[in-house]
Protein backbone atom coordinates (compact mmCIF):
# COMPACT_ATOMS: atom_id res chain seq x y z
CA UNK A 1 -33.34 -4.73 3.59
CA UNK A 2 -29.59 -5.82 2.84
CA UNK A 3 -26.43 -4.10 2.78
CA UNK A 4 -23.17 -4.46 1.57
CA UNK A 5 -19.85 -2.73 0.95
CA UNK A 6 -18.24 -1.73 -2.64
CA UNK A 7 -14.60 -1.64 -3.94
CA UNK A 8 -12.98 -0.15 -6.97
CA UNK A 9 -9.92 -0.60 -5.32
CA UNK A 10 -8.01 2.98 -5.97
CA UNK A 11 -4.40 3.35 -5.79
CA UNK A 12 -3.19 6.77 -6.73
CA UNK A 13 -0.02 8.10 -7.73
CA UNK A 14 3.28 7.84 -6.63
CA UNK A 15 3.12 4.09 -6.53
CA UNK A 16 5.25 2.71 -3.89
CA UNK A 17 6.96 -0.89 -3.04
CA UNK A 18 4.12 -3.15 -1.60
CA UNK A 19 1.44 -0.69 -2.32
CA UNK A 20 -1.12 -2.87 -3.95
CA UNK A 21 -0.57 -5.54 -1.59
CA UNK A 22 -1.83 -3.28 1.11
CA UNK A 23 -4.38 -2.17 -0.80
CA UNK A 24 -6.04 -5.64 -1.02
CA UNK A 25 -5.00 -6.80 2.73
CA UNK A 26 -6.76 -3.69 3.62
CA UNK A 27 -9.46 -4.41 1.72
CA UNK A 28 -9.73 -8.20 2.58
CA UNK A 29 -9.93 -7.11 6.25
CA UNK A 30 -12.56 -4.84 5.61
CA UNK A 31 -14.50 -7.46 3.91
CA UNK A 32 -14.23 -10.31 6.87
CA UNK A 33 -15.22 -7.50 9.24
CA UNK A 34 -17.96 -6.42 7.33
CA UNK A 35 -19.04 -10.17 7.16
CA UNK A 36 -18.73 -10.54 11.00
CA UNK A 37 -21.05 -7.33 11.18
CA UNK A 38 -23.50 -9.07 9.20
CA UNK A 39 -23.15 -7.15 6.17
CA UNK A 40 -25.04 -9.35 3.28
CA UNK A 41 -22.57 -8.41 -0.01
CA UNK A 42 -19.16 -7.35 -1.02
CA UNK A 43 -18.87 -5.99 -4.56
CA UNK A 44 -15.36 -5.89 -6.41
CA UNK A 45 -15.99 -3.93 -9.57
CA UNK A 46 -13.93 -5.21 -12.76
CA UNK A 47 -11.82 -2.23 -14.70
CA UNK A 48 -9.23 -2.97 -17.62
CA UNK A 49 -6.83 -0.34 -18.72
CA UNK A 50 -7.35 2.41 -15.50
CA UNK A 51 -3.77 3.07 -13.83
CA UNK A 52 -5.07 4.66 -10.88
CA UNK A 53 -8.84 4.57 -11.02
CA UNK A 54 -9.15 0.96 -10.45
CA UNK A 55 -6.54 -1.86 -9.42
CA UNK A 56 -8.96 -4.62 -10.19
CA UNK A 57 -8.52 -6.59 -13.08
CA UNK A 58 -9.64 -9.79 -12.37
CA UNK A 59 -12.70 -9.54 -9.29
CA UNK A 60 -12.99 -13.09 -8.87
CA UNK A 61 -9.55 -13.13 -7.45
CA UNK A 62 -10.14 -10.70 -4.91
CA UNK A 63 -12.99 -12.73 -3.70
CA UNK A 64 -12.40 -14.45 -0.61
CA UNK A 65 -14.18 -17.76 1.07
CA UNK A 66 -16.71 -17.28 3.58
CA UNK A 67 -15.02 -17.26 7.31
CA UNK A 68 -17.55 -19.88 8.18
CA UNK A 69 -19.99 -22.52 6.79
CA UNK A 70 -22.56 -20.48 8.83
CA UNK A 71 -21.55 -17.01 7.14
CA UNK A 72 -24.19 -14.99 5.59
CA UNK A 73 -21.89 -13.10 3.42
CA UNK A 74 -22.10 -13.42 -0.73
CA UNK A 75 -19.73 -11.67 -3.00
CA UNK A 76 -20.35 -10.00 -6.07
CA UNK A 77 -18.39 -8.43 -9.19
CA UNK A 78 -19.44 -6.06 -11.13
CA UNK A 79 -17.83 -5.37 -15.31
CA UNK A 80 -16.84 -1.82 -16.34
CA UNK A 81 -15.08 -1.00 -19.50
């Protein structure tokens, strides 16, 4: 069995200075931790058009390296319109 972790990246209203920044730190972090925990996937879901639903326009740019050559991790993205 794998597991993995899922982001849609929500950012509701008000909107303040640096917000989305913190929003993907926060989920960056989450994602190297989960990696060092052995989790096997991170998915970043891909939404157009969604002010606070979804901050996530372009997955592939949320997706970071592997912390390691010997890192088990594998991300994923996932397209909702």
């Amino acid at each position: 069995m794998k597991f993995g972790i899922f982001y849609e990246l929500q950012l509701p209203r008000p909107w303040e200075p640096g917000g989305e920044l913190r929003l993907y730190q926060n989920a960056l972090d989450q994602v190297e931790l989960a990696d060092r925990l052995g989790y096997d996937y991170a998915w970043e879901v891909e939404h157009h058009f969604l002010e606070e639903y979804s901050h996530s326009p372009a997955p592939e740019v949320f997706s970071p390296p592997p912390r390691s050559a010997q890192s088990a991790s594998a991300s994923r993205t996932a397209s909702c319109s």
